[in-house]
C-alpha atoms as a PDB file:
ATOM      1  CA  UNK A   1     147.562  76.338 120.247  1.00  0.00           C
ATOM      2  CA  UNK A   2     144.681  79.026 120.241  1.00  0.00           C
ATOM      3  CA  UNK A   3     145.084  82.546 119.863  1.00  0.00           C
ATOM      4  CA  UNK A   4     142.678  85.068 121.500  1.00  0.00           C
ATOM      5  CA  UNK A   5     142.671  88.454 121.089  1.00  0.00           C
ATOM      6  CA  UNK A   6     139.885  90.160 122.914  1.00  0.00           C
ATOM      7  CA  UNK A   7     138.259  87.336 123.974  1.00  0.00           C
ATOM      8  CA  UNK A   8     137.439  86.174 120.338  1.00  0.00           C
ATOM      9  CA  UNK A   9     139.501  83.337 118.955  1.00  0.00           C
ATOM     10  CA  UNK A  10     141.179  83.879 115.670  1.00  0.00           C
ATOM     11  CA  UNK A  11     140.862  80.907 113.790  1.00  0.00           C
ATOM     12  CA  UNK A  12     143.039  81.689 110.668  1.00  0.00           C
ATOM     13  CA  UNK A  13     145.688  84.368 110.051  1.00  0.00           C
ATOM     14  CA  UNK A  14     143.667  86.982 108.623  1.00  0.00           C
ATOM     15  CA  UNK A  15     140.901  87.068 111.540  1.00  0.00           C
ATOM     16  CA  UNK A  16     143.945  87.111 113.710  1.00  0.00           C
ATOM     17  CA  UNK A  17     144.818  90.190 112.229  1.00  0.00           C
ATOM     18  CA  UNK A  18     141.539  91.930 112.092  1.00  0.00           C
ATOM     19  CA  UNK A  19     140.976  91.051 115.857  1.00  0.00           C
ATOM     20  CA  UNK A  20     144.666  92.067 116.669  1.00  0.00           C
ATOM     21  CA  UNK A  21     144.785  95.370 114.942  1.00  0.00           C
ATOM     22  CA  UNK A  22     141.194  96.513 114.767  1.00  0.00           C
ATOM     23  CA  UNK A  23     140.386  96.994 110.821  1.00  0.00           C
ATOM     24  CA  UNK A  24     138.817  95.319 108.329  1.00  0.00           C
ATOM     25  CA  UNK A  25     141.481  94.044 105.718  1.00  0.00           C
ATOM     26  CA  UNK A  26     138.393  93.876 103.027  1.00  0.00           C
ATOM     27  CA  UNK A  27     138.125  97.354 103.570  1.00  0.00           C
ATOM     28  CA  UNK A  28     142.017  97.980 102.482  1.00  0.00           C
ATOM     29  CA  UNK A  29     141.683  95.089  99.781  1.00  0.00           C
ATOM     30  CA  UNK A  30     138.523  94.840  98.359  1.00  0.00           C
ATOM     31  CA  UNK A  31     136.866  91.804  97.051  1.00  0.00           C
ATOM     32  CA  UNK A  32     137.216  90.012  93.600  1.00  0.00           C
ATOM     33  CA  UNK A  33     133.847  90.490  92.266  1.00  0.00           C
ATOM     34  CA  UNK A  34     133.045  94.344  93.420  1.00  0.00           C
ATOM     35  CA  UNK A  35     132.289  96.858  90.418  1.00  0.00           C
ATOM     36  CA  UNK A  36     133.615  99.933  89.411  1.00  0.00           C
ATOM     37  CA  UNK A  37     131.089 101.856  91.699  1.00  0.00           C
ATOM     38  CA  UNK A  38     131.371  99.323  94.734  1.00  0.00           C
ATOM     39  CA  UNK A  39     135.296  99.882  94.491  1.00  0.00           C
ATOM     40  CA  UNK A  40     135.583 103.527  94.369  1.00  0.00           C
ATOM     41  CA  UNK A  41     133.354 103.845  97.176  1.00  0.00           C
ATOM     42  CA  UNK A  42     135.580 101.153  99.405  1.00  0.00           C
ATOM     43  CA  UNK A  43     138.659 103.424  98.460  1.00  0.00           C
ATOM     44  CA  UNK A  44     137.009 106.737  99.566  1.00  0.00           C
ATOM     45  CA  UNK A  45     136.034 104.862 103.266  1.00  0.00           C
ATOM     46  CA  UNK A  46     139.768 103.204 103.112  1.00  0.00           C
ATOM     47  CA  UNK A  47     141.616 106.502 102.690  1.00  0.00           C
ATOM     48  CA  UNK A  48     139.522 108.214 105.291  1.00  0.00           C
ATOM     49  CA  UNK A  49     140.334 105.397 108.291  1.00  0.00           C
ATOM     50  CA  UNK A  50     143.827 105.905 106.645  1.00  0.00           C
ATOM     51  CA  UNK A  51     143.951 109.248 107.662  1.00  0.00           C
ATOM     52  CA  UNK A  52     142.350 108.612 111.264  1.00  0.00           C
ATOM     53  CA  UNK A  53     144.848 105.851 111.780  1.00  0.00           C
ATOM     54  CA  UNK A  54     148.143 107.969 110.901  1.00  0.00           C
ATOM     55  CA  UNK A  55     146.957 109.803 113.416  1.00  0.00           C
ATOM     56  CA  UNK A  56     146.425 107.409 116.003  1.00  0.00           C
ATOM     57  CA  UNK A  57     148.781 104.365 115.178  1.00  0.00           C
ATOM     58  CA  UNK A  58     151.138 105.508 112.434  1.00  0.00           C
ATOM     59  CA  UNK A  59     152.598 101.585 112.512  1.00  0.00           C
ATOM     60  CA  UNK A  60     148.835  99.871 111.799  1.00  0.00           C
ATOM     61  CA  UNK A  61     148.101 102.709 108.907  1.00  0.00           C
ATOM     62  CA  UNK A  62     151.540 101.714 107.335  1.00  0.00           C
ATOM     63  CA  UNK A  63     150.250  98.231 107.547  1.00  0.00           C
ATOM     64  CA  UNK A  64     146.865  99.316 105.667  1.00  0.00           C
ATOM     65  CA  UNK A  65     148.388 101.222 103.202  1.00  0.00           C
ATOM     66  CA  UNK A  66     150.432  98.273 102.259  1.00  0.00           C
ATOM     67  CA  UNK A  67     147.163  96.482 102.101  1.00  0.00           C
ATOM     68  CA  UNK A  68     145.905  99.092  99.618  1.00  0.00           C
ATOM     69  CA  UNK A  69     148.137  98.409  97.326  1.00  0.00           C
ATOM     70  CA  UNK A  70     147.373  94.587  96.995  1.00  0.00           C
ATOM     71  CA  UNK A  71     145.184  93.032  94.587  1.00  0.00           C
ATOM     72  CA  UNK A  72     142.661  90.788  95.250  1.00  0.00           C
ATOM     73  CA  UNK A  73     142.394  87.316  93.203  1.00  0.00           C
ATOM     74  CA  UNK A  74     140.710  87.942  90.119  1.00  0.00           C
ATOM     75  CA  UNK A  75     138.125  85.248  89.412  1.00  0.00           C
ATOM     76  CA  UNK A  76     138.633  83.504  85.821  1.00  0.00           C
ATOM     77  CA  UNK A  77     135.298  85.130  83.615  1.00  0.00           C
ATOM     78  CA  UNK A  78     134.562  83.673  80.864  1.00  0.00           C
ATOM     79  CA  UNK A  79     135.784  84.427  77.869  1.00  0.00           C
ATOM     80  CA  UNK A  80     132.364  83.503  76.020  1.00  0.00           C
ATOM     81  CA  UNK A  81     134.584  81.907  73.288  1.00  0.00           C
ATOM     82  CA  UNK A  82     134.267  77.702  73.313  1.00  0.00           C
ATOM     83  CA  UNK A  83     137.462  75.561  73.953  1.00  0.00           C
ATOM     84  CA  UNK A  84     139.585  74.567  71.043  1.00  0.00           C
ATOM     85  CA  UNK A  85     138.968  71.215  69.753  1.00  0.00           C
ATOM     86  CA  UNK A  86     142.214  69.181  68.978  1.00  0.00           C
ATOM     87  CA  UNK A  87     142.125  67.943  65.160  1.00  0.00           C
ATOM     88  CA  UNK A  88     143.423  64.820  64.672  1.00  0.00           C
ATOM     89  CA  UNK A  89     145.669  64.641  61.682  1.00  0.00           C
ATOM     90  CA  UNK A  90     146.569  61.472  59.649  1.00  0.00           C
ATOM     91  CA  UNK A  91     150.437  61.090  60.452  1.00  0.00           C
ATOM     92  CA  UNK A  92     152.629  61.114  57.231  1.00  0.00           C
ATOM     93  CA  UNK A  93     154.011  57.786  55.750  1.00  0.00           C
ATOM     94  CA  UNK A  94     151.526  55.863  57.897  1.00  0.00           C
ATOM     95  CA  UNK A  95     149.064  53.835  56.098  1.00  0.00           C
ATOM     96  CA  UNK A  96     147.690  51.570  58.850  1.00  0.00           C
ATOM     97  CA  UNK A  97     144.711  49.720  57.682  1.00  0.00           C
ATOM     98  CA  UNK A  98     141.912  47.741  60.570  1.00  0.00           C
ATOM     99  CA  UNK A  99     140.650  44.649  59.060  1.00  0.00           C
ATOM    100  CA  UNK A 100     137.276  43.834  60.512  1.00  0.00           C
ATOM    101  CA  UNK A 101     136.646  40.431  60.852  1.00  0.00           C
ATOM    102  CA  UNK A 102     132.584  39.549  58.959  1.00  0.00           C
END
């Protein structure tokens, strides 16, 4: 089944949403790998649409303040430390012996 909203077709959920209710859900939830700077910027554009849309659809700015208080998927950094090794340790009481054949 396709969904169109607006004559665009929504291929997943999210663009679904975005088409459906008219804002950005990046805006309200930001992106893994934005800085400090990038983020407080977003927020300061998010909370102003928040205010526009309490005024004009009180039920879509409860939807994007939920959205502001989701987290977006942190990426795994690296830790700049190597991987453990496993040591092998000789097992107690075992004193197997290989024989090679000359």
């Amino acid at each position: 089944m396709k969904t169109i909203v607006a004559g665009h077709e929504a291929v997943t959920t999210t663009e679904f949403a975005e088409l459906a209710l008219g804002i950005d859900l990046e805006l309200f939830t930001g992106s893994a790998t934005e800085s400090a700077m990038e983020r407080a910027a977003r927020l300061d554009v998010a909370h102003e649409v928040l205010a526009e849309l309490r005024e004009s659809d009180p039920e879509t700015a409860a939807y994007a303040e939920s959205l502001l208080r989701t987290l977006p998927l942190k990426q795994p950094r690296p830790s700049g430390r190597r991987p453990r090794r496993a040591v092998r340790r000789p097992v107690k009481g075992c004193t197997a012996r290989t024989a090679v054949a000359a």
